[in-house]
Protein backbone atom coordinates (compact mmCIF):
# COMPACT_ATOMS: atom_id res chain seq x y z
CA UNK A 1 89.47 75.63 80.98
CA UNK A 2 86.97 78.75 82.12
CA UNK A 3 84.34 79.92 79.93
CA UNK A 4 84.59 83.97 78.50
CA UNK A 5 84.56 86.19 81.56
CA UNK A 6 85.54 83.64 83.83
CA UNK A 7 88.54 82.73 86.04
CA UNK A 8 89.77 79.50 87.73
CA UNK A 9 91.94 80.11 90.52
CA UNK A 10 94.57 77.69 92.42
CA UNK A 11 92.47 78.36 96.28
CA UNK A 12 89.17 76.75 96.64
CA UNK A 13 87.32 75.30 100.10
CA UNK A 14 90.47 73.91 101.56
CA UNK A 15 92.07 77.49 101.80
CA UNK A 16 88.09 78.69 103.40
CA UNK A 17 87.22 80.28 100.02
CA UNK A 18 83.11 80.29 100.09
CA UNK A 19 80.34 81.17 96.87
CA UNK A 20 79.90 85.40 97.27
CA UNK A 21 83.45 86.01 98.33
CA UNK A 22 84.95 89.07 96.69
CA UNK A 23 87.75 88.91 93.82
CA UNK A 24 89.93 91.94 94.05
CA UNK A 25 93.25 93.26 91.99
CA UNK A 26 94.66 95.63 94.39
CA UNK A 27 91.42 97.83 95.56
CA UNK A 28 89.30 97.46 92.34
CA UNK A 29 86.07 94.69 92.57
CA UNK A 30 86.05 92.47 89.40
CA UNK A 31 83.93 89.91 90.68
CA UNK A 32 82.29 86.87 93.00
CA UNK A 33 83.58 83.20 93.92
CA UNK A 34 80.52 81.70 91.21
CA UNK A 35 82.01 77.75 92.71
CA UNK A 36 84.30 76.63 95.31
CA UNK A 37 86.06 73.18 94.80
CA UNK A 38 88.53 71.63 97.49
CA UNK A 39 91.46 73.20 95.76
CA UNK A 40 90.04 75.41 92.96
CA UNK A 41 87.57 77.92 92.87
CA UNK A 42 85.73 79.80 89.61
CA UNK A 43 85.56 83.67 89.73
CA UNK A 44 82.70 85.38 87.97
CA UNK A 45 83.60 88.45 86.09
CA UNK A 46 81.02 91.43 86.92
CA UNK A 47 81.49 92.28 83.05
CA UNK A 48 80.39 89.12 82.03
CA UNK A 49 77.75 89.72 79.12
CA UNK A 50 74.12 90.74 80.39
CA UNK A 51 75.23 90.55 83.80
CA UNK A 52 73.48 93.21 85.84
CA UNK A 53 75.16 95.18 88.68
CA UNK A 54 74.11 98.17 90.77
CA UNK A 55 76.64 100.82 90.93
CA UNK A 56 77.09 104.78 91.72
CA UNK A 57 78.76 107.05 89.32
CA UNK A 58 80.97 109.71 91.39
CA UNK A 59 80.13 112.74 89.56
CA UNK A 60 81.96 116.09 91.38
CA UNK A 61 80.45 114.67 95.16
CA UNK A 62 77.35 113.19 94.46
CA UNK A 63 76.79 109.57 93.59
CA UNK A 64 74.90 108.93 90.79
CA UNK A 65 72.76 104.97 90.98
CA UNK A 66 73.45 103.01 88.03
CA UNK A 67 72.58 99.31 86.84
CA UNK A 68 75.75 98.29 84.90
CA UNK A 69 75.40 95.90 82.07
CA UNK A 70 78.13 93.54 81.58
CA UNK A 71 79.60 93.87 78.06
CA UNK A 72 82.40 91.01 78.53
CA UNK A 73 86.09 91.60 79.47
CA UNK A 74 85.82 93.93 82.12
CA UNK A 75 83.51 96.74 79.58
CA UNK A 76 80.25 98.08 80.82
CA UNK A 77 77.45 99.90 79.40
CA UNK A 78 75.24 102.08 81.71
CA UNK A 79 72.07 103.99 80.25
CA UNK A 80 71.25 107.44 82.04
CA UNK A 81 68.61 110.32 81.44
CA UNK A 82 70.63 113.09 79.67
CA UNK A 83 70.14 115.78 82.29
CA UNK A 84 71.97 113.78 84.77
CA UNK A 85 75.89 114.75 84.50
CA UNK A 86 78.60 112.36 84.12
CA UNK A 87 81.94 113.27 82.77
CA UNK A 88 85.00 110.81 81.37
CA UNK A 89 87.03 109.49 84.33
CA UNK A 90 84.63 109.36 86.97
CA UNK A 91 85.00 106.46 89.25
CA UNK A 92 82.34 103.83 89.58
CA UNK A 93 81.71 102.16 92.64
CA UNK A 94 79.87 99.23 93.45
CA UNK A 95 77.36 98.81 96.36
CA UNK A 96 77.82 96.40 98.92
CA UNK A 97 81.77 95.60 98.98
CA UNK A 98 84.06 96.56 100.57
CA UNK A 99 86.35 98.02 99.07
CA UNK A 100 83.92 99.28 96.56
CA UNK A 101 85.96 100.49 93.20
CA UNK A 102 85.19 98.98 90.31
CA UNK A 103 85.49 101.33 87.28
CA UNK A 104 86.60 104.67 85.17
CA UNK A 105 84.21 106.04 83.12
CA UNK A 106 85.35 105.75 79.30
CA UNK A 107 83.04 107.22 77.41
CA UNK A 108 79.39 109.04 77.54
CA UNK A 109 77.39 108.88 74.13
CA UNK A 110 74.38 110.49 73.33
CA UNK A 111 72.45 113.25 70.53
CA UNK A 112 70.91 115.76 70.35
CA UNK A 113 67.53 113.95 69.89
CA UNK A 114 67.99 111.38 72.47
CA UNK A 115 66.22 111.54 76.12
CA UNK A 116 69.24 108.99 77.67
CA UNK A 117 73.20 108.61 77.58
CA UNK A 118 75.17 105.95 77.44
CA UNK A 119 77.76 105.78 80.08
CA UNK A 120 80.13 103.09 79.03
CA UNK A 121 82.91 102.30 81.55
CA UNK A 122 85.69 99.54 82.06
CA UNK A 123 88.18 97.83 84.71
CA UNK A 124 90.93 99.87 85.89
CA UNK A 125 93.00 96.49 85.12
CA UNK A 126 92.68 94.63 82.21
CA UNK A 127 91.27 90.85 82.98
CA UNK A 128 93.80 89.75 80.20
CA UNK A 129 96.59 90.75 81.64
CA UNK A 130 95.90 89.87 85.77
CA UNK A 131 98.48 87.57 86.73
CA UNK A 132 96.97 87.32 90.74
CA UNK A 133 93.54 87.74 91.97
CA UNK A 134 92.74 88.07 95.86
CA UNK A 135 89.91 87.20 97.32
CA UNK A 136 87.94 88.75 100.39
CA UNK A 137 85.10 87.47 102.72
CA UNK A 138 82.03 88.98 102.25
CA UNK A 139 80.92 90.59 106.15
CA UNK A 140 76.91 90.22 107.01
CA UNK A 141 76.50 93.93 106.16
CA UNK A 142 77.69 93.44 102.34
């Protein structure tokens, strides 16, 4: 059993999986190696509720910093000043993997007396549906 926003997955310390390594479907970042057992290991979701994660926003060339709150299974809610641009289908990125995709913008929410917008974005998989997870070493630079 795994609690919400969690995965257990059949490598752990006996296959050199460490704490920090990277979980990956395809190119997209989900999440972290949260414990390594001999044979097991538990992956940490980045969308697990509250869970705080610096990000950049592509928006037409220019990356945008975000901190992306973790709204569980694989949502995220990002809160922005208005005047900064953002559109529907940008690609998030997260700082300090490699690779660093890890989301599509959905949806950005705001009106006409509000100073912010919120930027919620999500997966490009869906965590119910994964059947394999990889997972990466972290480098020293990451």
């Amino acid at each position: 059993r795994s609690p919400y926003d969690t995965a257990i997955i059949d490598v752990g310390r006996n296959d050199g999986v460490v704490v920090g390594d990277i979980a990956l479907s395809g190119s997209a970042v989900l999440g972290v190696v949260s414990q390594a057992h001999s044979q097991t290991s538990t992956i940490e979701f980045f969308s697990t509720a509250g869970r705080k994660t610096l990000v950049a926003i592509a928006h037409q060339g220019v990356a945008i910093p975000a901190e992306a709150v973790g709204q569980g299974a694989g949502a995220f809610l990002a809160v922005l000043p208005k005047a900064v641009e953002i559109s529907v289908k940008d690609a998030v990125t997260v700082s300090g993997f490699t690779p660093g995709f890890f989301a599509v913008v959905d949806s950005v929410e705001s009106s006409a007396t509000d100073s912010f917008q919120r930027v919620r974005f999500k997966n490009p998989v869906s965590l119910y549906t994964l059947r394999f997870i990889e997972v990466a070493h972290r480098t020293s630079e990451e």
